[in-house]
Structures are given as C-alpha cells and as structure tokens.
N, C-alpha and C. Protein backbone atom coordinates (compact mmCIF):
# COMPACT_ATOMS: atom_id res chain seq x y z
N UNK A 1 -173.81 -74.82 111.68
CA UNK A 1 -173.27 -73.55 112.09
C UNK A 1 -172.09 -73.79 113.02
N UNK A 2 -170.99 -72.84 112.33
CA UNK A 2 -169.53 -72.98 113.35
C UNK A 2 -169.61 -71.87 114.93
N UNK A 3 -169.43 -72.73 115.84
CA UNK A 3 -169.25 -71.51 116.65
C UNK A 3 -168.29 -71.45 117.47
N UNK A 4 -167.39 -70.15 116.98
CA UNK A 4 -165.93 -70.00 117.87
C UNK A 4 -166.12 -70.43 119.15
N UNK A 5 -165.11 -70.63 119.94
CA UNK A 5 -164.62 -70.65 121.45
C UNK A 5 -164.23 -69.25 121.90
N UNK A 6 -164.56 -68.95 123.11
CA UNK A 6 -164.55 -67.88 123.51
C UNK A 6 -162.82 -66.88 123.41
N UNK A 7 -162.32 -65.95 123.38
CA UNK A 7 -161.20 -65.75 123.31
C UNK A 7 -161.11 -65.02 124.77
N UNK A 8 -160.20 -65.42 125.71
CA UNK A 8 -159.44 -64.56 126.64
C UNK A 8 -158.73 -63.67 126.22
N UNK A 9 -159.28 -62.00 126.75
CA UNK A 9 -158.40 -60.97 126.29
C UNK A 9 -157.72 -60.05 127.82
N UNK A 10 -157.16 -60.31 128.10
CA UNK A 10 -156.53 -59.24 128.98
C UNK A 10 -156.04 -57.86 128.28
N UNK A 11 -156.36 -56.66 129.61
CA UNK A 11 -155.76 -55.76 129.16
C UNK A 11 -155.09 -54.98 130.22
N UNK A 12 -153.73 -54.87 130.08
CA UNK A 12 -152.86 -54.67 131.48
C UNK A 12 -152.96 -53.34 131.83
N UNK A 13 -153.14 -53.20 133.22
CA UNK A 13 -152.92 -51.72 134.02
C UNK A 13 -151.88 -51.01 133.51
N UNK A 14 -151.32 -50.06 132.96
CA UNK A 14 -149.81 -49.84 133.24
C UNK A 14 -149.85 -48.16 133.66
N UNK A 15 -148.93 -47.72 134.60
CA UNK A 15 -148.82 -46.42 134.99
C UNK A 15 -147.46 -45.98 134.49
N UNK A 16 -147.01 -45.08 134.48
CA UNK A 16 -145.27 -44.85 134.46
C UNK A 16 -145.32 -43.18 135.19
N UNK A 17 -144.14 -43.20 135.97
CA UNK A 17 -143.94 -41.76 136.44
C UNK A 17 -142.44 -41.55 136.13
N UNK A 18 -142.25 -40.09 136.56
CA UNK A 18 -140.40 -39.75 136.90
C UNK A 18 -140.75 -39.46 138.13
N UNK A 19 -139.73 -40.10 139.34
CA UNK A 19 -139.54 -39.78 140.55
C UNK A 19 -138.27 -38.68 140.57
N UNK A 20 -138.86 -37.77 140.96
CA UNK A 20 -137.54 -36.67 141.13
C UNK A 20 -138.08 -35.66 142.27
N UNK A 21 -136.75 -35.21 143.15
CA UNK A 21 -136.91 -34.34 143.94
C UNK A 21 -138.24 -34.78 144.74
N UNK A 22 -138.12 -36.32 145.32
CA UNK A 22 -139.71 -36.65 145.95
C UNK A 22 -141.48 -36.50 145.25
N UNK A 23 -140.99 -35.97 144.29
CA UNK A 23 -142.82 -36.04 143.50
C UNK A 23 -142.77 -36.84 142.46
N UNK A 24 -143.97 -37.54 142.17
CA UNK A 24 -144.35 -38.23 141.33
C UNK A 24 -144.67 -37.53 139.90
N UNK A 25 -144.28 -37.44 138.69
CA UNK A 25 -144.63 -36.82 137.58
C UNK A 25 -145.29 -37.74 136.84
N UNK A 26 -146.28 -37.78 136.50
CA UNK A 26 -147.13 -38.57 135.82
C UNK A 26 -146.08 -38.42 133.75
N UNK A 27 -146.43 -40.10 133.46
CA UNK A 27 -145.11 -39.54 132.32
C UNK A 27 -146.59 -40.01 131.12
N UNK A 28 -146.46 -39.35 129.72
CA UNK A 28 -147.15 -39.61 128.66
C UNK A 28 -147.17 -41.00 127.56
N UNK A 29 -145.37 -40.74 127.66
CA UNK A 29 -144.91 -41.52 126.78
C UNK A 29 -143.23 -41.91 127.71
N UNK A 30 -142.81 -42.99 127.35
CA UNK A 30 -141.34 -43.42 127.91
C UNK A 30 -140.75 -44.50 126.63
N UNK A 31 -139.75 -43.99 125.92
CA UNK A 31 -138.76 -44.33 125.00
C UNK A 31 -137.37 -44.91 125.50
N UNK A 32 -136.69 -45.30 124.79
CA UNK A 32 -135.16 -45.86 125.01
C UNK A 32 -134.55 -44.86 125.58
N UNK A 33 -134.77 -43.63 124.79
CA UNK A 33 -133.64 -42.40 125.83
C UNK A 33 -134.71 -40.98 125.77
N UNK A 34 -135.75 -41.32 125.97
CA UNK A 34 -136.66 -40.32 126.13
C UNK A 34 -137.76 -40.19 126.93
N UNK A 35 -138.51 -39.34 127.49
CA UNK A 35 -139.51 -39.37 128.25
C UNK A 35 -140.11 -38.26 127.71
N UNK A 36 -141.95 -38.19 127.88
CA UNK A 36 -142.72 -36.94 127.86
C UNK A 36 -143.50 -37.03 129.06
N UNK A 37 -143.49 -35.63 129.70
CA UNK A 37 -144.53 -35.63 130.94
C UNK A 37 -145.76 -35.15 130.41
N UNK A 38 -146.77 -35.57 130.99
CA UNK A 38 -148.18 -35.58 130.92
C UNK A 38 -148.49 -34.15 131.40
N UNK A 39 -147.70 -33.99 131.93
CA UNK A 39 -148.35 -32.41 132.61
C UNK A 39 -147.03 -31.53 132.91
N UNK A 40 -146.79 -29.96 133.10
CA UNK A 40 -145.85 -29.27 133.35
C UNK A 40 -145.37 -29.44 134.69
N UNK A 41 -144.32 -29.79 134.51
CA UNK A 41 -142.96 -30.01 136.04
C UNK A 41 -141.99 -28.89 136.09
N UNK A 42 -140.91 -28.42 137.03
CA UNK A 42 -140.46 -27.81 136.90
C UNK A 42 -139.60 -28.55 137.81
N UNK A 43 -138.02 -28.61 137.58
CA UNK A 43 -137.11 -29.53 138.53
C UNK A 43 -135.85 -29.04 137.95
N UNK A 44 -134.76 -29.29 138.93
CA UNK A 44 -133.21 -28.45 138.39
C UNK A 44 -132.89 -30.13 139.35
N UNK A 45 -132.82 -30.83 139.69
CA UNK A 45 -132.35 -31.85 139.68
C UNK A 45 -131.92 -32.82 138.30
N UNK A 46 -131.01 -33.75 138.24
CA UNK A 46 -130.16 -33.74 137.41
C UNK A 46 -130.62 -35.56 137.75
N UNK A 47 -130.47 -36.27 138.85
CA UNK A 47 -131.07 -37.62 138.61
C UNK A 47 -132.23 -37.79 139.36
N UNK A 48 -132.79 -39.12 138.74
CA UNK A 48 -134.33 -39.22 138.86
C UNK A 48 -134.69 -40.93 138.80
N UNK A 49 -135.33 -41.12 138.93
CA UNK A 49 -136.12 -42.54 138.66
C UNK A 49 -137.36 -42.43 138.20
N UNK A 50 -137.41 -43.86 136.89
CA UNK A 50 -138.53 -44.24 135.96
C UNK A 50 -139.37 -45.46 137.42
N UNK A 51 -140.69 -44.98 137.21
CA UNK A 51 -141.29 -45.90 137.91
C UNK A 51 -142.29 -46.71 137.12
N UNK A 52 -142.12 -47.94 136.95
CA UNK A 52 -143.22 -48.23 135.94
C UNK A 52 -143.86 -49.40 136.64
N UNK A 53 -145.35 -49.40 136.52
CA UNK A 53 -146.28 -50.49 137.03
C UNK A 53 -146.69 -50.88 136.15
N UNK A 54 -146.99 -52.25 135.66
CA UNK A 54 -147.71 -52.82 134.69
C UNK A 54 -148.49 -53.97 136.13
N UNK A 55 -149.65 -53.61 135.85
CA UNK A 55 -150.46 -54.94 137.05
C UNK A 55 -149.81 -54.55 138.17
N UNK A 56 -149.88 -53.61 138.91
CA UNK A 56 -149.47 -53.31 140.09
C UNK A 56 -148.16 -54.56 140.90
N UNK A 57 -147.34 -54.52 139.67
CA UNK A 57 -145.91 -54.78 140.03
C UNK A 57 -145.28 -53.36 139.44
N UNK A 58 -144.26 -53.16 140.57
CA UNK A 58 -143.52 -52.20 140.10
C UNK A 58 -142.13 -52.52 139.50
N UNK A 59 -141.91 -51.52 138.69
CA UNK A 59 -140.18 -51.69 138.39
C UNK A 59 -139.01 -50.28 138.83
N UNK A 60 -138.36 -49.84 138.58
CA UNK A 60 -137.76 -48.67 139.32
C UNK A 60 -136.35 -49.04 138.58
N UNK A 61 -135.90 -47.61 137.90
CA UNK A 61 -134.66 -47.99 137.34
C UNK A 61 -134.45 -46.30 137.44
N UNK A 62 -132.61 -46.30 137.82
CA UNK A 62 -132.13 -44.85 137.84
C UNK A 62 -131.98 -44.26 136.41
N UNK A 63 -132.24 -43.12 136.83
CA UNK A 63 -131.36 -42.38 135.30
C UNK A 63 -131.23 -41.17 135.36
N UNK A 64 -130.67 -40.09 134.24
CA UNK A 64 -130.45 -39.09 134.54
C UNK A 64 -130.64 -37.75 133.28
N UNK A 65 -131.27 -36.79 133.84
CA UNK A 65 -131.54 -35.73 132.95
C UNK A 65 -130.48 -34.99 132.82
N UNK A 66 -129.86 -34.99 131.68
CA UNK A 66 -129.05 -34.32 131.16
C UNK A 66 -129.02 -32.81 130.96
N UNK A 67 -130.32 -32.70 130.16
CA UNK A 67 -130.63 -31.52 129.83
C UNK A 67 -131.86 -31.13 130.54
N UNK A 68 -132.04 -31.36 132.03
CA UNK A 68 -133.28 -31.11 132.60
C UNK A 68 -134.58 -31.34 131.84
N UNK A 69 -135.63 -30.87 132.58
CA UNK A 69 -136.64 -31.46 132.34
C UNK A 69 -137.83 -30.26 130.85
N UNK A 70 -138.15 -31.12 130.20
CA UNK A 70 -138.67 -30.37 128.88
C UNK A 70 -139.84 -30.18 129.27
N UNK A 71 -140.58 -29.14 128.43
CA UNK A 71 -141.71 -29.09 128.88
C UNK A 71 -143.01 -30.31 128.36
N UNK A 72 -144.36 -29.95 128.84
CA UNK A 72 -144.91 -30.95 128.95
C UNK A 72 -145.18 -31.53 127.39
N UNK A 73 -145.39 -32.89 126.91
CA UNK A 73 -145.89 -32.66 125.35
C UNK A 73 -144.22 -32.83 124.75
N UNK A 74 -143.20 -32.53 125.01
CA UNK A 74 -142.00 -32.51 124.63
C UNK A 74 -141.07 -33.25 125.08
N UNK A 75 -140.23 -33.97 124.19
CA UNK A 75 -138.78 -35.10 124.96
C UNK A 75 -138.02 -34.86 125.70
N UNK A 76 -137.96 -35.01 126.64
CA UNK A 76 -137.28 -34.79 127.66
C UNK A 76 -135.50 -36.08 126.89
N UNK A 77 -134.48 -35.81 126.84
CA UNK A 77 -133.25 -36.75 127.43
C UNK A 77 -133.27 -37.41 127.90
N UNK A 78 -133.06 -38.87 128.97
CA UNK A 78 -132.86 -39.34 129.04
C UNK A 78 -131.66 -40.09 129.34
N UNK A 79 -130.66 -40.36 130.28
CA UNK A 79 -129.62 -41.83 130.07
C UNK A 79 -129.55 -42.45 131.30
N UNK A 80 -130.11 -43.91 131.33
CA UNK A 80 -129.91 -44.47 132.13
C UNK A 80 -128.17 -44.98 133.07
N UNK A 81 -128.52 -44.94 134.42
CA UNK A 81 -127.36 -45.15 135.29
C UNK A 81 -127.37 -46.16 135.32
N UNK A 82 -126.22 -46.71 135.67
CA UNK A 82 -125.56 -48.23 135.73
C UNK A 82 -124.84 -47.98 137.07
C-alpha cells in the first residue's frame, strides 16, 4: 500500500477596502479598473485609496473615482494615480 506525504495547504487572509473621505468601505470584488462595494456608501469625493491586506501586510495605492461611487453589487470606475 502507497501512502502519500502529507500536502501543505495555506490559505491567505485577504481583506480589501476603499479609503475615502476617512471611512473604510469594505470592497466585494477589486478589478484592473473596477471596484464593487460590499455594502451601500455614499461619497462625492473624487480620490480615494485601495487598501489591500493579504496576511496582515498591507498595500495602499491612490486612485480615483471618476464617476463616483456605484451602488453596492455594481462597478464602480476606477483609474489609478501615478
């Protein structure tokens, strides 16, 4: 009888928000030039920051809503600042 070796599986933490206007928006989904929020926001601010944790390292990158913020369930725009 063959018997495998055990397999190491990790499975990583990951969070993502939009930082805007000081609150944290919990995000659903985050694309190349898109975002969905997890829940209804309401914001007339125009830039924002992606916060993303994978394993409680963070990353933080600017960007900017073009077309403000969509509702929840729906793509928000997207374009990152340089």
């Amino acid at each position: 009888m063959l018997i495998s070796p055990p397999v190491a599986a990790h499975s990583s933490q990951v969070q993502m928000h939009l930082v805007v206007d000081g609150a944290r928006l919990k995000l659903a989904q985050l694309g190349p030039d898109f975002l969905i929020l997890a829940e209804p926001a309401a914001c007339r601010q125009q830039h924002a920051e992606i916060a993303l944790e994978v394993d409680a390292i963070e990353e933080r990158w600017k960007i900017d809503l073009p077309d403000g913020l969509a509702a929840a369930g729906q793509r928000t725009r997207i374009v990152n600042r340089t």
